[in-house]
Protein backbone atom coordinates (compact mmCIF):
# COMPACT_ATOMS: atom_id res chain seq x y z
CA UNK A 1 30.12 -104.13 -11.54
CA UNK A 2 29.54 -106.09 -14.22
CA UNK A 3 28.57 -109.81 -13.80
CA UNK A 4 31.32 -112.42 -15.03
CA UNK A 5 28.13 -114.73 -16.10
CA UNK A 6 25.12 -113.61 -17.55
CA UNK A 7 22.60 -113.50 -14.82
CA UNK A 8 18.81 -115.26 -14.50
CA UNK A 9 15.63 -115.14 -12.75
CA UNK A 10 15.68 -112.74 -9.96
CA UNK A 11 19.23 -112.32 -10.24
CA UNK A 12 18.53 -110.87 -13.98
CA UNK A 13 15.20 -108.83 -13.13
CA UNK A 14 16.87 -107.11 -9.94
CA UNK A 15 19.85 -106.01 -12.06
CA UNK A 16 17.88 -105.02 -15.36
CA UNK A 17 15.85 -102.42 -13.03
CA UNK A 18 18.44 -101.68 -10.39
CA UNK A 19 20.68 -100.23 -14.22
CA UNK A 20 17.27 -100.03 -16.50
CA UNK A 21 17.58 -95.89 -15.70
CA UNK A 22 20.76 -96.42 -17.18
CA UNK A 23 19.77 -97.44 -20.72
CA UNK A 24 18.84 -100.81 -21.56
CA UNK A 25 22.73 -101.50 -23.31
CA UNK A 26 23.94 -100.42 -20.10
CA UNK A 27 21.68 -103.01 -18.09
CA UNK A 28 22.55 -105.92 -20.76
CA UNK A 29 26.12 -105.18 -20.28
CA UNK A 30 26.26 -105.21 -16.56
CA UNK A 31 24.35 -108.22 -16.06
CA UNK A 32 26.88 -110.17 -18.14
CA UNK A 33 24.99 -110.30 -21.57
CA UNK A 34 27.37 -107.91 -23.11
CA UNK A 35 25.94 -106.14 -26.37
CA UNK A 36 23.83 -108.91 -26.90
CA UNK A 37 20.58 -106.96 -26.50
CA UNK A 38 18.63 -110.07 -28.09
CA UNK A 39 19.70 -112.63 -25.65
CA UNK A 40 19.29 -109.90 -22.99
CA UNK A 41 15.57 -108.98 -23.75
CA UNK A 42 14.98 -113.11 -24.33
CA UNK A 43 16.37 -113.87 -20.86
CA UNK A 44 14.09 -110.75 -19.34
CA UNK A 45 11.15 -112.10 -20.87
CA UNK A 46 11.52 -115.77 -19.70
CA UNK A 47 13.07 -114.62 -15.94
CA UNK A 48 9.96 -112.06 -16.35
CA UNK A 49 7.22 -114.80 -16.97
CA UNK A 50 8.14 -117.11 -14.30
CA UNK A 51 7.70 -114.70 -11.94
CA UNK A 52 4.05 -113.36 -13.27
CA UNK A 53 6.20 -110.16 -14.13
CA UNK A 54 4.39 -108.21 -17.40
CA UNK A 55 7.14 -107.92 -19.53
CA UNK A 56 6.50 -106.79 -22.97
CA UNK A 57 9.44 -104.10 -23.20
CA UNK A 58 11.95 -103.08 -21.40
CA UNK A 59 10.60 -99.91 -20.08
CA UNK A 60 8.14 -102.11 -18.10
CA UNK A 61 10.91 -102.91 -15.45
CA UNK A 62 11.31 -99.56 -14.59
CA UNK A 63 7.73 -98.77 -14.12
CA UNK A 64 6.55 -98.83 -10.50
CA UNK A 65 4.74 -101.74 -9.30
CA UNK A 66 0.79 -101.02 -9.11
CA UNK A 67 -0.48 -102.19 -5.68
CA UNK A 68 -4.34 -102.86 -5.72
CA UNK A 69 -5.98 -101.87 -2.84
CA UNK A 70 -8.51 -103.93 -1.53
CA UNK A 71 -11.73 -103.33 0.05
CA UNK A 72 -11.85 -104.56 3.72
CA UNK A 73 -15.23 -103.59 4.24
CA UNK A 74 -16.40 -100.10 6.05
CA UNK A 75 -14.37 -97.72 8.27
CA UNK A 76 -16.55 -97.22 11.76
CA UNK A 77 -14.70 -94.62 13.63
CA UNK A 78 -15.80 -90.86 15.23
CA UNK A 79 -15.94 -87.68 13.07
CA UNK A 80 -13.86 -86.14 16.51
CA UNK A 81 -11.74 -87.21 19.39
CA UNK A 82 -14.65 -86.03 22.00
CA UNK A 83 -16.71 -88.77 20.32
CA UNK A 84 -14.92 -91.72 21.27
């Protein structure tokens, strides 16, 4: 559905990658920026930055987030069940 407004912040970013598979004038379109691709991709960016998103095209959005795994120290456990 597209929006009657165009959307912002999370509103915007959730939309943009929930329809980014779609094509990027598809996503601008259904979150209410029409064929304005410019005022789309502006919007992105500034939604994008206030939420320490790294937006530098479009195809970033569709990207998987990267988790970083952190080290919690060692893992003390058996090699086997009968050494518990």
């Amino acid at each position: 559905m597209t929006a009657s407004k165009p959307l912002e912040d999370t509103d915007l970013v959730d939309c943009a990658r929930a329809n980014g598979t779609q094509g990027i004038e598809t996503a601008a379109e259904l979150c209410g920026y029409g064929t304005d691709l410019d005022a789309f991709e502006q919007a992105l960016r500034q939604a994008c930055d206030r939420m320490g998103i790294t937006y530098d095209t479009f195809g970033d959005l569709l990207k998987p987030p990267t988790v970083m795994m952190q080290d919690f120290g060692e893992i003390v456990a058996p090699d086997t069940p009968d050494q518990l």
